[in-house]
PDB file of N, CA and C in Angstrom:
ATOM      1  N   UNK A   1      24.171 -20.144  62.446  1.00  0.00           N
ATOM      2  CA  UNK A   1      25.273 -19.360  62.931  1.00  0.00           C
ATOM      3  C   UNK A   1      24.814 -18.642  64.200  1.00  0.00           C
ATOM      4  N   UNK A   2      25.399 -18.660  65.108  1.00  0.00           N
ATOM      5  CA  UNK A   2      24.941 -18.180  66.470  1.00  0.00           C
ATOM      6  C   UNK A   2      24.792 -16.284  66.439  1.00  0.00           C
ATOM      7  N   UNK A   3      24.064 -15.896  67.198  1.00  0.00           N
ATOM      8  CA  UNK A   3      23.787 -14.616  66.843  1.00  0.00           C
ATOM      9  C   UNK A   3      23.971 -13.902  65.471  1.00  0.00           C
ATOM     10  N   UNK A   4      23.482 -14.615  64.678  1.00  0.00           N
ATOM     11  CA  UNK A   4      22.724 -14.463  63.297  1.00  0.00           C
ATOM     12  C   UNK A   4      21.424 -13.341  63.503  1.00  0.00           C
ATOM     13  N   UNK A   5      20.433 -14.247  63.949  1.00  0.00           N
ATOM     14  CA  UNK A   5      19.221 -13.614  64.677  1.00  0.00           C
ATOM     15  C   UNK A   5      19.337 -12.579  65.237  1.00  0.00           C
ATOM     16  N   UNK A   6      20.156 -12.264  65.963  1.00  0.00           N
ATOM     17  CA  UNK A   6      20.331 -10.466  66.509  1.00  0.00           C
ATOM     18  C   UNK A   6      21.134  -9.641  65.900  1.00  0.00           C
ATOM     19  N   UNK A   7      21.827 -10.223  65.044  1.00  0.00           N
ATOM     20  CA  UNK A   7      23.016  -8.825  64.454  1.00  0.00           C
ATOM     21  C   UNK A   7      22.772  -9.228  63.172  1.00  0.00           C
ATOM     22  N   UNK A   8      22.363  -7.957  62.859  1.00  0.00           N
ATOM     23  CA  UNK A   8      22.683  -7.711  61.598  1.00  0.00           C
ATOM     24  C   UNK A   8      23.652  -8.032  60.376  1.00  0.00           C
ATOM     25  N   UNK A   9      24.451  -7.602  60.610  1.00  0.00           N
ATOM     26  CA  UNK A   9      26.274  -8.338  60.182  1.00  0.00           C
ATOM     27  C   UNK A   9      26.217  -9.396  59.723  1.00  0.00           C
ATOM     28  N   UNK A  10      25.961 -10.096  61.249  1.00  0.00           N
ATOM     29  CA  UNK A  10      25.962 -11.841  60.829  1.00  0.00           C
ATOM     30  C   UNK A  10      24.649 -12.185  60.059  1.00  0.00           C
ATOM     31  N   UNK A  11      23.511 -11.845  60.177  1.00  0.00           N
ATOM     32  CA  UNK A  11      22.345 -11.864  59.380  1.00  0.00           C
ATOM     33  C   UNK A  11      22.674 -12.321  57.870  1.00  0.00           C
ATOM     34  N   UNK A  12      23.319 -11.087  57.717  1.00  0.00           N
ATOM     35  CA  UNK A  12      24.067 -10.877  55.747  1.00  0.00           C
ATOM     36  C   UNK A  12      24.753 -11.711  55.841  1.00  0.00           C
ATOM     37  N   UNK A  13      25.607 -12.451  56.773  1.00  0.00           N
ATOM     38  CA  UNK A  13      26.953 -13.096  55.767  1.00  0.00           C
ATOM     39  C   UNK A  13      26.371 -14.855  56.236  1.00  0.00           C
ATOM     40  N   UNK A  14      25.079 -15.315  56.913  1.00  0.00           N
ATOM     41  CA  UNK A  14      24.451 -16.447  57.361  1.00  0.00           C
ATOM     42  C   UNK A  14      23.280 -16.639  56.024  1.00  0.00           C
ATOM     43  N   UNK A  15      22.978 -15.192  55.625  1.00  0.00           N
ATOM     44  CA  UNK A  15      22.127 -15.497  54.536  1.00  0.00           C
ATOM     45  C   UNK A  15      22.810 -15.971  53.154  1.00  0.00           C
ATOM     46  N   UNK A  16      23.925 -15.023  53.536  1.00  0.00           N
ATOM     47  CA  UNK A  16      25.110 -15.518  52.097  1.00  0.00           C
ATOM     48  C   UNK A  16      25.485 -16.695  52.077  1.00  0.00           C
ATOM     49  N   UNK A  17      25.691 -17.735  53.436  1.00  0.00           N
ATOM     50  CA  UNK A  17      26.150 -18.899  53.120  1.00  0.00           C
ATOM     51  C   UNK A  17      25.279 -20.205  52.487  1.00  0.00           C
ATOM     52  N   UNK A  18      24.245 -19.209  52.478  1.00  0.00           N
ATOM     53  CA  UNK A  18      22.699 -20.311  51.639  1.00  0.00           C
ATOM     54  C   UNK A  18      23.421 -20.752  50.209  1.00  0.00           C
ATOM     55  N   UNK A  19      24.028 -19.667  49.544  1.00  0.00           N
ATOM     56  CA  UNK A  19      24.971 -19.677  48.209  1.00  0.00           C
ATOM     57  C   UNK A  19      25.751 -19.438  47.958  1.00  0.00           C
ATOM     58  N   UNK A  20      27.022 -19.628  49.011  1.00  0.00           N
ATOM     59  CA  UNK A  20      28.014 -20.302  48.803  1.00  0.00           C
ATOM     60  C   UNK A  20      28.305 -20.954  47.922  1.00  0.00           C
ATOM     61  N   UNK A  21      29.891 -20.974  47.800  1.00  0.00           N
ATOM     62  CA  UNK A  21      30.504 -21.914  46.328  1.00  0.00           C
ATOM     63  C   UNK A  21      31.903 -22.351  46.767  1.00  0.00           C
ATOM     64  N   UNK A  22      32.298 -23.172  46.735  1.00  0.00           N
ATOM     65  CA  UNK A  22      33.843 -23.693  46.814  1.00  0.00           C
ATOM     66  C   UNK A  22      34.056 -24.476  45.805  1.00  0.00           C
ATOM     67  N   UNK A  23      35.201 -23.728  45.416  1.00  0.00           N
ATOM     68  CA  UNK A  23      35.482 -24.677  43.890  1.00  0.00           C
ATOM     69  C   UNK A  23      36.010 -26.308  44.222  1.00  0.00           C
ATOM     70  N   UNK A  24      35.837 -27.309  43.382  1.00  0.00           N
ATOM     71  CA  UNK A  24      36.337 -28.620  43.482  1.00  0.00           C
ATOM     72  C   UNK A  24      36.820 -29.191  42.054  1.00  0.00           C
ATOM     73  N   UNK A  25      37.229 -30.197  42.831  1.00  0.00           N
ATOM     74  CA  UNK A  25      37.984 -30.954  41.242  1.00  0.00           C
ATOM     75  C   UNK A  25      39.530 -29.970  40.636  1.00  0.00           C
ATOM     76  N   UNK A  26      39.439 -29.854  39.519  1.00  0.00           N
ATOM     77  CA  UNK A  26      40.835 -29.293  39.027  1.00  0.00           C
ATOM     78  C   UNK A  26      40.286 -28.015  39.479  1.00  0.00           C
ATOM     79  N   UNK A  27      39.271 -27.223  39.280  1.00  0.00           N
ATOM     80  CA  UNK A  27      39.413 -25.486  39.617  1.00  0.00           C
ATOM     81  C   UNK A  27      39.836 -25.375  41.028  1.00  0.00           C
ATOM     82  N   UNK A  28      39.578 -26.265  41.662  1.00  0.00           N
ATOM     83  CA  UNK A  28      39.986 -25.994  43.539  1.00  0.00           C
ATOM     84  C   UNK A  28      41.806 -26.121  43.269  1.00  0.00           C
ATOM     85  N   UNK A  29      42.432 -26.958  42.551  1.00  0.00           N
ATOM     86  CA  UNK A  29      43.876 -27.288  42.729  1.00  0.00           C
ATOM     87  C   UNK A  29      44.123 -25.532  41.697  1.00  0.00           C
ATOM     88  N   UNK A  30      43.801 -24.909  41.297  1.00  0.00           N
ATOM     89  CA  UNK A  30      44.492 -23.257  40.314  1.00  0.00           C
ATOM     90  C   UNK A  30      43.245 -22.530  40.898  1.00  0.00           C
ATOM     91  N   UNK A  31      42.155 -22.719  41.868  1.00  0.00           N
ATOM     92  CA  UNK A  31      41.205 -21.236  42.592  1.00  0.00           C
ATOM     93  C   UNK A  31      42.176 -20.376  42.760  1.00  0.00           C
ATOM     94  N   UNK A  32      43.431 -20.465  43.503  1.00  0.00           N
ATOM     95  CA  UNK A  32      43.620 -18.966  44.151  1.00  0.00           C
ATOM     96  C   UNK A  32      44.481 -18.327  42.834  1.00  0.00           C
ATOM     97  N   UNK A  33      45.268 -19.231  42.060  1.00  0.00           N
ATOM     98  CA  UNK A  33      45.049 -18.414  40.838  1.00  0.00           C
ATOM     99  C   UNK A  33      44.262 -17.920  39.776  1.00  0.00           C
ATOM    100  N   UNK A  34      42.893 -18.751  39.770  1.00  0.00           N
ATOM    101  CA  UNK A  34      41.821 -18.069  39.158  1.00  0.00           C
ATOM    102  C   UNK A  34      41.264 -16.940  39.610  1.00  0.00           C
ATOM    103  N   UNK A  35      41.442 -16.615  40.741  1.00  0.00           N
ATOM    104  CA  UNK A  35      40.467 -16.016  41.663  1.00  0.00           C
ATOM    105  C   UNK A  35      41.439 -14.422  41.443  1.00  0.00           C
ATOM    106  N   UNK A  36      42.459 -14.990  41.647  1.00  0.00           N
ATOM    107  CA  UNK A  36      43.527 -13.570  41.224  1.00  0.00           C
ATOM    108  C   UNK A  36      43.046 -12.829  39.779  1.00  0.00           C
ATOM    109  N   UNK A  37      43.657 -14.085  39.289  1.00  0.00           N
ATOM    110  CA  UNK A  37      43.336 -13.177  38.046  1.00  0.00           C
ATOM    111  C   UNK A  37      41.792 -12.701  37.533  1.00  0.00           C
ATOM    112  N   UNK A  38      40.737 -13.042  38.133  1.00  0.00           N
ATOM    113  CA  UNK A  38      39.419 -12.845  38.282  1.00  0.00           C
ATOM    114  C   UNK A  38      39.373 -11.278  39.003  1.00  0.00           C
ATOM    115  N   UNK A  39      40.081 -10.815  39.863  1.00  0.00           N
ATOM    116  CA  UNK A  39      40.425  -9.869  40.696  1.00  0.00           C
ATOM    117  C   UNK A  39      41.227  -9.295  40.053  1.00  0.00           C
ATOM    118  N   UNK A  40      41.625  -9.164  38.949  1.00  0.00           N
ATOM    119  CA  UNK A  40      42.559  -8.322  38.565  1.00  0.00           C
ATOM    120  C   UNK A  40      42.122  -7.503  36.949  1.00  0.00           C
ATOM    121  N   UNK A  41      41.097  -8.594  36.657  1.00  0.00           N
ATOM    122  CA  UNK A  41      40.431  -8.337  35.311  1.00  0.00           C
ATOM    123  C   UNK A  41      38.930  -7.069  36.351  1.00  0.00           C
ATOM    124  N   UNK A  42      38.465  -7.563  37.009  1.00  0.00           N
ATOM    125  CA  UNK A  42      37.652  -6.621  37.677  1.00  0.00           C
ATOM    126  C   UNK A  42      38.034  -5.441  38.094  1.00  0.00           C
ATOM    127  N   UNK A  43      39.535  -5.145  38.365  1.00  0.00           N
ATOM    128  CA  UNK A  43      40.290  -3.786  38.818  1.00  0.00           C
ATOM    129  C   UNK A  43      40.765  -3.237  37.969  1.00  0.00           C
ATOM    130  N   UNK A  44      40.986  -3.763  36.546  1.00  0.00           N
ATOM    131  CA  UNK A  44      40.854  -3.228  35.463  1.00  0.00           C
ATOM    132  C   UNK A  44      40.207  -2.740  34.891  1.00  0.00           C
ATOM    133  N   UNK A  45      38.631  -3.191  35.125  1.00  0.00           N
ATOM    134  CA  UNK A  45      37.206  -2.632  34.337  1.00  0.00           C
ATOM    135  C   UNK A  45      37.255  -1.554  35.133  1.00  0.00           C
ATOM    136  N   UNK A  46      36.867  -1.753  36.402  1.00  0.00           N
ATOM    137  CA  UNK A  46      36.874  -0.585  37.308  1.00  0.00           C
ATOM    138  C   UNK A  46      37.817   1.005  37.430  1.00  0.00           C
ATOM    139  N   UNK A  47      38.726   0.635  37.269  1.00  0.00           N
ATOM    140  CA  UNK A  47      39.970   1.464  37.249  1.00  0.00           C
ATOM    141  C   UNK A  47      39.973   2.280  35.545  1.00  0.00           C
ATOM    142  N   UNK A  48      39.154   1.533  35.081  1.00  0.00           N
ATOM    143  CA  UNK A  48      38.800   2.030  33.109  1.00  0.00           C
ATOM    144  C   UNK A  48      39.799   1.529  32.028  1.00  0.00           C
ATOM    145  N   UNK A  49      41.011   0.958  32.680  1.00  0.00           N
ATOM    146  CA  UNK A  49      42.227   0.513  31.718  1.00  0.00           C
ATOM    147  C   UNK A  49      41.708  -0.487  30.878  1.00  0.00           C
ATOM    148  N   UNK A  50      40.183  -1.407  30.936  1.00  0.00           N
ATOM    149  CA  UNK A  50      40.033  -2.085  29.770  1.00  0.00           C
ATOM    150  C   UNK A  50      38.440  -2.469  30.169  1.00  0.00           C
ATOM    151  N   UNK A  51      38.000  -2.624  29.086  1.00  0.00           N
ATOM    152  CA  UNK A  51      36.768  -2.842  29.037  1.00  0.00           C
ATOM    153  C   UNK A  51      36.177  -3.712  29.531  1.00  0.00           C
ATOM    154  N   UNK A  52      34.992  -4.162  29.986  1.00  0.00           N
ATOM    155  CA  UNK A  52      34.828  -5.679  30.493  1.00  0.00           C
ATOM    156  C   UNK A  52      34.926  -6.663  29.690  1.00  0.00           C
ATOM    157  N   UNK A  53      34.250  -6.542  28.334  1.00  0.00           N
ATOM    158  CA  UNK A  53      34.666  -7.404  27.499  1.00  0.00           C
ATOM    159  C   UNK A  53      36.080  -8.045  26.882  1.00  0.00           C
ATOM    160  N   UNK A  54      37.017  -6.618  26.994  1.00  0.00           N
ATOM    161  CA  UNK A  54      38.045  -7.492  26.931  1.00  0.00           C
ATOM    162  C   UNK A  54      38.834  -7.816  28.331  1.00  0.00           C
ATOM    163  N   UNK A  55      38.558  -7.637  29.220  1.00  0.00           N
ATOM    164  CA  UNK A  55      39.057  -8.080  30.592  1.00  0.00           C
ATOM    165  C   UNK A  55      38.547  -9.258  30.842  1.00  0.00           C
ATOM    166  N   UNK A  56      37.683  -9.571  30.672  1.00  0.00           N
ATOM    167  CA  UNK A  56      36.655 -11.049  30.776  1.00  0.00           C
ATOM    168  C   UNK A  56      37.286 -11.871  29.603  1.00  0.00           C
ATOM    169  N   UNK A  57      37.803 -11.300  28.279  1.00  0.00           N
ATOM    170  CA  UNK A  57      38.737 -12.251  27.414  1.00  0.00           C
ATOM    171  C   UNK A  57      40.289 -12.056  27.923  1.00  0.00           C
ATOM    172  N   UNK A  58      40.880 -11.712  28.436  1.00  0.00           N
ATOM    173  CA  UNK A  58      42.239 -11.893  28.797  1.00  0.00           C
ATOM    174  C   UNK A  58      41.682 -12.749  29.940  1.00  0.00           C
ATOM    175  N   UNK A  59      40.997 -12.479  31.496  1.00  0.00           N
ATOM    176  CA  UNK A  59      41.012 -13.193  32.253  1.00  0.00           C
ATOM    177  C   UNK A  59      40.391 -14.733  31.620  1.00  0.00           C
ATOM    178  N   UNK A  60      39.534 -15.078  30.862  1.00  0.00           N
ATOM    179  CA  UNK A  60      39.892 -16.126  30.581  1.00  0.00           C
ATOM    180  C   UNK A  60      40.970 -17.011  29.777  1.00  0.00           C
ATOM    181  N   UNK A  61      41.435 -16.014  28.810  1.00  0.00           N
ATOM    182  CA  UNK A  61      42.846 -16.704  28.714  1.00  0.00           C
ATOM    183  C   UNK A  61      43.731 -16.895  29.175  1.00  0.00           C
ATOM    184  N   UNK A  62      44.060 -16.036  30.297  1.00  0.00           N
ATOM    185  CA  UNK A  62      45.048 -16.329  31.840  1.00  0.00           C
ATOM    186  C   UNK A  62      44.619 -17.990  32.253  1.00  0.00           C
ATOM    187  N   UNK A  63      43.150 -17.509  32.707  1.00  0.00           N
ATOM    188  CA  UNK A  63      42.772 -18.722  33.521  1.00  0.00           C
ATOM    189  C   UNK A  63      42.947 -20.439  32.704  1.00  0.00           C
ATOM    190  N   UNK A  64      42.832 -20.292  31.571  1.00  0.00           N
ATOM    191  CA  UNK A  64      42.970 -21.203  30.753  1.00  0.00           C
ATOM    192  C   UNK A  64      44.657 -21.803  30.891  1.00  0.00           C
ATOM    193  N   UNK A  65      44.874 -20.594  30.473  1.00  0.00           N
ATOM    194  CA  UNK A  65      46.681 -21.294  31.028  1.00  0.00           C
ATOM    195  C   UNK A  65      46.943 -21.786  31.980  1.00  0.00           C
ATOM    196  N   UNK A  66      46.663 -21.406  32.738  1.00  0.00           N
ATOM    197  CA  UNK A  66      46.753 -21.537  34.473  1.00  0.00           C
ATOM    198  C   UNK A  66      46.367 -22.709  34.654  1.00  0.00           C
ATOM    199  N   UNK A  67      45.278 -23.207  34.066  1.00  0.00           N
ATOM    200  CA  UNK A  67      44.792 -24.719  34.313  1.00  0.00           C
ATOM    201  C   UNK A  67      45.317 -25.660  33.375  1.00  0.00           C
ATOM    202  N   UNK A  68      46.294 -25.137  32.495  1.00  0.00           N
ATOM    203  CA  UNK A  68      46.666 -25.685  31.693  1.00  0.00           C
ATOM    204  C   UNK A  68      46.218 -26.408  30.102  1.00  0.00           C
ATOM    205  N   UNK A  69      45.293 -25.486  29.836  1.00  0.00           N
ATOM    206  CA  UNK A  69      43.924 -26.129  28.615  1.00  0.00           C
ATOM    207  C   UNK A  69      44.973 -25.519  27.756  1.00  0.00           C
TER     208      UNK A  69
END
């Protein structure tokens, strides 16, 4: 990435692309609805309205629907 090497900024987000992820197959055709509801179970833990454990079980039962299992 071009001026990687001098800025900082870009430093972090050139080192981040070492591990990178893009979903494929069926999760790429429902990502931006996984990803929602992934984002919404996290603003829940955060915000205190539910625990992680059960935010991590609703968001996967969202996501399950969503993909249709």
């Amino acid at each position: 990435m071009p001026g990687a090497v001098t800025d900082p900024v870009r430093a972090v987000f050139a080192d981040q692309l070492v591990n990178a992820w893009a979903p494929t197959g069926e999760t790429a055709l429902h990502s931006t609805e996984a990803l929602t509801i992934v984002q919404q179970a996290l603003q829940a833990v955060v915000s205190g309205s539910a625990s992680a454990a059960d935010a991590a079980a609703e968001a996967q039962a969202a996501i399950d629907e969503a993909m249709g299992r």
